[in-house]
Protein backbone atom coordinates (compact mmCIF):
# COMPACT_ATOMS: atom_id res chain seq x y z
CA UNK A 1 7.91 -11.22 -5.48
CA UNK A 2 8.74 -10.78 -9.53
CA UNK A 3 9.36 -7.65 -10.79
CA UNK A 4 6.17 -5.54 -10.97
CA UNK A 5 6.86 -5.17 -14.66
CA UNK A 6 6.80 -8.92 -15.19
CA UNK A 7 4.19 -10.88 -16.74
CA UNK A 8 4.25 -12.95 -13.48
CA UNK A 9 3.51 -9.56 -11.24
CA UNK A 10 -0.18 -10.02 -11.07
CA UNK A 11 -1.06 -13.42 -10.12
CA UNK A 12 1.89 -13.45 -7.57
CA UNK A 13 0.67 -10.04 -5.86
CA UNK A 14 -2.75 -11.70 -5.94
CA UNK A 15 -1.56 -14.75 -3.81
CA UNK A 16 0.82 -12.68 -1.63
CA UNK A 17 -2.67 -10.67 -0.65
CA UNK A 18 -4.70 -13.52 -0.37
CA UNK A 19 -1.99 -15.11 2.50
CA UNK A 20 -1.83 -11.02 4.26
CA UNK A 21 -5.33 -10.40 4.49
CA UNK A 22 -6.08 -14.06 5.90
CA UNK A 23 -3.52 -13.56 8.52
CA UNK A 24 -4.34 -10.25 9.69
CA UNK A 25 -7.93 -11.69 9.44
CA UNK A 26 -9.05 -9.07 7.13
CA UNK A 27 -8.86 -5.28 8.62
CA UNK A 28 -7.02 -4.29 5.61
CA UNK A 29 -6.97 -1.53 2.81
CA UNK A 30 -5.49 -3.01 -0.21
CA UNK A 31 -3.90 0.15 -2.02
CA UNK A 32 -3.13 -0.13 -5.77
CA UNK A 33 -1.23 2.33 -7.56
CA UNK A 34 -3.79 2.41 -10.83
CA UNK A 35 -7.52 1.48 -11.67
CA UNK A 36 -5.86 -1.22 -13.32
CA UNK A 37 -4.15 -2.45 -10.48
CA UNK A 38 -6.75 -2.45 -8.21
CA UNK A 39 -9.28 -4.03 -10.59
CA UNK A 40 -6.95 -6.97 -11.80
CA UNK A 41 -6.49 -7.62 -7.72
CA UNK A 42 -10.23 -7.20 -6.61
CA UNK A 43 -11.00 -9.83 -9.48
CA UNK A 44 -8.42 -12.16 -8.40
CA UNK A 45 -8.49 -11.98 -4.68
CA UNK A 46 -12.17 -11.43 -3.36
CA UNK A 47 -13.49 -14.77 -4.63
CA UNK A 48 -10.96 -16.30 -2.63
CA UNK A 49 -11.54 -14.99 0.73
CA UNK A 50 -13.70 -15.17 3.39
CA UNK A 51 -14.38 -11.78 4.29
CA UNK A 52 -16.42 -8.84 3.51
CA UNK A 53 -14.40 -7.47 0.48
CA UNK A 54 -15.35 -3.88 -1.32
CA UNK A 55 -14.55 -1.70 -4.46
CA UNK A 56 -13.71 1.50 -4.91
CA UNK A 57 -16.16 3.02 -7.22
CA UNK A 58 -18.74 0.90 -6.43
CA UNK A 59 -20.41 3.54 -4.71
CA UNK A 60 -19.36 6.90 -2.95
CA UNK A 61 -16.20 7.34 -1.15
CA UNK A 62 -18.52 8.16 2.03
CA UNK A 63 -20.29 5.36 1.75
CA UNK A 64 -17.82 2.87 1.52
CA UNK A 65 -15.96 4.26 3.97
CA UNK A 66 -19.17 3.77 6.23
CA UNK A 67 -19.15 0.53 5.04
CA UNK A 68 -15.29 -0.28 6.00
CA UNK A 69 -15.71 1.29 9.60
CA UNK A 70 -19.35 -0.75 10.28
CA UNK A 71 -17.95 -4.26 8.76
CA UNK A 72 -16.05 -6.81 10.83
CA UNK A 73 -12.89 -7.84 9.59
CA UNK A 74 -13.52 -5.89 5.48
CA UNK A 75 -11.07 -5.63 3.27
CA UNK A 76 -11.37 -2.49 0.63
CA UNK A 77 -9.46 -1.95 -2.80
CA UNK A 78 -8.84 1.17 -3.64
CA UNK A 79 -6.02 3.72 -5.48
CA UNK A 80 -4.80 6.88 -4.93
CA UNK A 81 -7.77 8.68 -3.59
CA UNK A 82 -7.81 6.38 -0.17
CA UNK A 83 -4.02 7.10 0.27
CA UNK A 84 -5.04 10.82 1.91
CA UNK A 85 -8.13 12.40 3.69
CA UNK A 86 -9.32 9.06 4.96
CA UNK A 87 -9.52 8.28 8.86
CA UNK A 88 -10.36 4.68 10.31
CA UNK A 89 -9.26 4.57 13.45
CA UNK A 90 -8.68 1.59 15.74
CA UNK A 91 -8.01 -2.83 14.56
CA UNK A 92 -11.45 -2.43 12.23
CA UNK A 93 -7.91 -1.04 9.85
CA UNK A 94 -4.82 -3.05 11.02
CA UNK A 95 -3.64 -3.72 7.59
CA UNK A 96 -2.24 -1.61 4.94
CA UNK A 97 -1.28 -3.64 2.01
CA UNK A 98 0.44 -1.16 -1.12
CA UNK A 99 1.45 -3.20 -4.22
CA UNK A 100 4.12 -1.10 -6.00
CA UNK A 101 5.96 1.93 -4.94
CA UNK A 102 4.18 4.82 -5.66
CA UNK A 103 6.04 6.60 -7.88
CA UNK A 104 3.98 9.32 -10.50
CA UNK A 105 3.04 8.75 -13.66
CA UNK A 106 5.71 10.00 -16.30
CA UNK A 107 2.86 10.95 -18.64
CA UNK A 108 1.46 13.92 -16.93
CA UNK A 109 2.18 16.69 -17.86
CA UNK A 110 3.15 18.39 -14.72
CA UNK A 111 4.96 15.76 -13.74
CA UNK A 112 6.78 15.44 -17.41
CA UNK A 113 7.19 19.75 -17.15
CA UNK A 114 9.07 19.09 -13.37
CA UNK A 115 11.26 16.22 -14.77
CA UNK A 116 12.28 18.11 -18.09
CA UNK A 117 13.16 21.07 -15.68
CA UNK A 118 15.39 18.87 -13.19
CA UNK A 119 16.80 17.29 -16.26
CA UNK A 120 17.64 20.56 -18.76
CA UNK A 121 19.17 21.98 -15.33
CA UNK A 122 22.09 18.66 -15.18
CA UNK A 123 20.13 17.01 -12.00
CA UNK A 124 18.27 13.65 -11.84
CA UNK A 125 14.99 13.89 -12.20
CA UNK A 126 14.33 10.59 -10.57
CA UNK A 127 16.41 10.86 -7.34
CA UNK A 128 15.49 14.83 -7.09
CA UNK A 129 11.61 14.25 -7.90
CA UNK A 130 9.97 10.76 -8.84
CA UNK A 131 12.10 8.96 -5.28
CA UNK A 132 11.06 12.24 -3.21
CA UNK A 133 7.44 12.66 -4.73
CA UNK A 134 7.26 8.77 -4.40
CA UNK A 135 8.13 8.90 -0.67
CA UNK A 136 5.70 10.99 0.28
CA UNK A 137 2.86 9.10 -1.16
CA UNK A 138 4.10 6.12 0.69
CA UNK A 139 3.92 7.96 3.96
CA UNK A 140 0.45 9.08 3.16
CA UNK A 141 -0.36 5.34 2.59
CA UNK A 142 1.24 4.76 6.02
CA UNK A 143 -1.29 7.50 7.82
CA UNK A 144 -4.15 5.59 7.03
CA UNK A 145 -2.94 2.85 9.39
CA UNK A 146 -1.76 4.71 12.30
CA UNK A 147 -4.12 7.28 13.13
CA UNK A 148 -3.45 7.97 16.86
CA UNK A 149 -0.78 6.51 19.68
CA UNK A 150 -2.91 3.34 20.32
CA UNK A 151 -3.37 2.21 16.75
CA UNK A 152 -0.62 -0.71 15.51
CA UNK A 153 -0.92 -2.52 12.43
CA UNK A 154 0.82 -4.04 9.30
CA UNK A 155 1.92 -1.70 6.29
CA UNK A 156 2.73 -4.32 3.65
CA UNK A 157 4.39 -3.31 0.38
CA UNK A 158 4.86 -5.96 -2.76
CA UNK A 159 7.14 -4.16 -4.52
CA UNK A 160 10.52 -5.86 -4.50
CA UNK A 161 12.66 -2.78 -5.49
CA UNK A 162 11.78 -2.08 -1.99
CA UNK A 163 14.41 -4.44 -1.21
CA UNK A 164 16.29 -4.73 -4.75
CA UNK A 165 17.11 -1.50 -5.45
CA UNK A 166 19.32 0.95 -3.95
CA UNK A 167 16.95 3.82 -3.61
CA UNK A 168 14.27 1.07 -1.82
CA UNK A 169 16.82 2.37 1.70
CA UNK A 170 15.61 5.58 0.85
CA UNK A 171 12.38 4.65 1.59
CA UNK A 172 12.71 2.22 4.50
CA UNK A 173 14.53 5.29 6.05
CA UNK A 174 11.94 7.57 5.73
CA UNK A 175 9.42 5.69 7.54
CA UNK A 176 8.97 5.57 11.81
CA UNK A 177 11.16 3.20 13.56
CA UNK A 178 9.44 -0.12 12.84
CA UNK A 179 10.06 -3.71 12.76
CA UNK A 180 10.96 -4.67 9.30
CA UNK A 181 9.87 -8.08 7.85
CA UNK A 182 9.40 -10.15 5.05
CA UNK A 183 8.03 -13.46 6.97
CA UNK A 184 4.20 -13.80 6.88
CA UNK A 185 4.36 -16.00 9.85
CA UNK A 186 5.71 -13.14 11.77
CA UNK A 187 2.16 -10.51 11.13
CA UNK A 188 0.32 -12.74 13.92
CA UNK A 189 3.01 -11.48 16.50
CA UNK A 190 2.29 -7.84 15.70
CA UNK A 191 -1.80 -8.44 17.07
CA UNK A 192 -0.63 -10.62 20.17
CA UNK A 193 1.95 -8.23 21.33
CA UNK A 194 1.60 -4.40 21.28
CA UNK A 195 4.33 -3.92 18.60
CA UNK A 196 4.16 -1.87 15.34
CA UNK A 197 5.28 -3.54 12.19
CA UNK A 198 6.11 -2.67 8.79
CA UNK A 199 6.35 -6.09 6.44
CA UNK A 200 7.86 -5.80 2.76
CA UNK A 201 8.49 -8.37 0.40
């Protein structure tokens, strides 16, 4: 995968989704990380499937999720809001695909006031609160696909710092013991056999 930052970014994490969802057969939250996001990938990946795809936004969070959980093989794109609080329990949700780590927006002011602080007291403000903060959302992200001791399933995350950069250990350590992966051919094995798998790219 290119850099998320890259003008490539968008159609690449478009096709990456497109060869996920078909081989998990649908089942799958796609979790974006802005409106933006989520919009540019709905657009781009729905026509090209052939399964029951939905929006967040479209209607009420309720009603999609009713939606999700009465659907065969759905795929829903959504943001923030579907990373906590939701519960879809069982293969109707076998995939969670995330496309960029979910680190906070710089602009907020909370999360500006917290970073100055770190900062005007001679810490990092990115190791100390955007990797930690960032962590934690990912985990949350995580929950929605593993909801009690029978559920398995594919967390997939585009991102390539996950693998590029040195703090992406930091968050393959924080995660359950999983198999790690970045083959699609290998996401069939994880519904034949009853095996939990976490795929990045």
């Amino acid at each position: 995968m290119p850099d998320p930052r890259s003008p490539q970014w968008a159609r690449a994490a478009a096709d990456e989704v497109i060869r996920i969802v078909n081989a998990t057969e649908g089942r799958a939250f796609v979790l974006s990380t802005s409106f933006a996001g989520m919009n540019q990938l709905y657009e781009r990946v729905a026509p090209q499937i052939d399964y029951p795809s939905f929006l967040q936004g479209s209607t009420s969070k309720s009603a999609l999720l009713k939606k999700f959980r009465s659907t065969p093989n759905a795929v829903l794109f959504a943001t923030a809001s579907f990373w906590q609080g939701v519960d879809v329990r069982g293969e109707q949700l076998s995939c969670v695909i995330i496309d960029k780590l979910p680190f906070a927006v710089p602009s907020d002011p909370i999360v500006a006031a917290r970073q100055r602080h770190i900062e005007e007291q001679g810490g990092s403000s990115f190791f100390e609160y955007s990797v930690p903060q960032a962590i934690i959302s990912l985990k949350q992200g995580l929950g929605r696909l593993i909801r009690s001791t029978t559920d398995r399933g594919v967390l997939a995350v585009l991102d390539p710092r996950l693998r590029t950069k040195m703090y992406g250990q930091t968050f393959l350590q924080s995660l359950p013991p999983c198999r790690i992966t970045s083959d699609i051919d290998d996401l069939a094995s994880v519904f034949s056999a009853r095996s939990f798998a976490q795929a990045s790219e």
